[in-house]
Protein backbone atom coordinates (compact mmCIF):
# COMPACT_ATOMS: atom_id res chain seq x y z
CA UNK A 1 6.09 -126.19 -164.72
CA UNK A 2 6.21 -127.47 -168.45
CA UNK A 3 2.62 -128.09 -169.49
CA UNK A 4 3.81 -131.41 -171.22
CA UNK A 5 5.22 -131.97 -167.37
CA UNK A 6 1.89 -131.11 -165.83
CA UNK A 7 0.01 -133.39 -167.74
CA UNK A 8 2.31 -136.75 -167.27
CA UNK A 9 1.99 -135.60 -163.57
CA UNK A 10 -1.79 -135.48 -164.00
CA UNK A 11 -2.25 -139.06 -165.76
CA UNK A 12 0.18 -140.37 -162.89
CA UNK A 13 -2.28 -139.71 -160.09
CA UNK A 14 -5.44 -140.42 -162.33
CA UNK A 15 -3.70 -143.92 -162.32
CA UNK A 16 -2.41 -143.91 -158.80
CA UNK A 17 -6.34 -143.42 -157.92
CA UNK A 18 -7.65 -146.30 -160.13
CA UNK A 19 -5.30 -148.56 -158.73
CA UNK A 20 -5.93 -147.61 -154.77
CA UNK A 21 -9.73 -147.79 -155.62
CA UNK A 22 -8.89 -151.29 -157.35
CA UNK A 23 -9.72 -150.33 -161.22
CA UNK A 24 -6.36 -151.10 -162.42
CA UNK A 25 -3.29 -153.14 -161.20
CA UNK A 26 -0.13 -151.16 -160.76
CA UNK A 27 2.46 -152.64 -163.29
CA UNK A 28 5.13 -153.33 -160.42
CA UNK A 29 5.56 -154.18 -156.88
CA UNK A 30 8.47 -153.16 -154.92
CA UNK A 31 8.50 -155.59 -151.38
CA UNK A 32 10.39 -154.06 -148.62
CA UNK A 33 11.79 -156.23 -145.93
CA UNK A 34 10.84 -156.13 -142.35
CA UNK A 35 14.85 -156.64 -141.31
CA UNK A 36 17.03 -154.46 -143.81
CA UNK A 37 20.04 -154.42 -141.81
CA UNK A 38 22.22 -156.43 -144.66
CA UNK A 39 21.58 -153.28 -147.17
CA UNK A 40 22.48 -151.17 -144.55
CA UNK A 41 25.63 -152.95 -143.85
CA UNK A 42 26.33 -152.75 -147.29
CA UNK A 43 25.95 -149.18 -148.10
CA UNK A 44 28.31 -148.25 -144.95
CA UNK A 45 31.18 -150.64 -146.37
């Protein structure tokens, strides 16, 4: 793997661990609804 790569990949889960351990807020949110079955319809028309 690229070094340059390596180290994005690195500061990625640095962050990823400050935000489950609540040091940092994660700069978005994705919601996922409990009922998807509209997207679903969608992506089979």
């Amino acid at each position: 793997m690229d070094k340059e790569l390596f180290d994005d990949l690195v500061k990625s889960m640095e962050q990823m661990n400050e935000i489950v351990a609540g040091e940092r807020e994660p700069s978005r949110i994705f919601e996922v609804e409990k009922d998807p079955t509209h997207v679903i319809s969608a992506l089979q028309a």
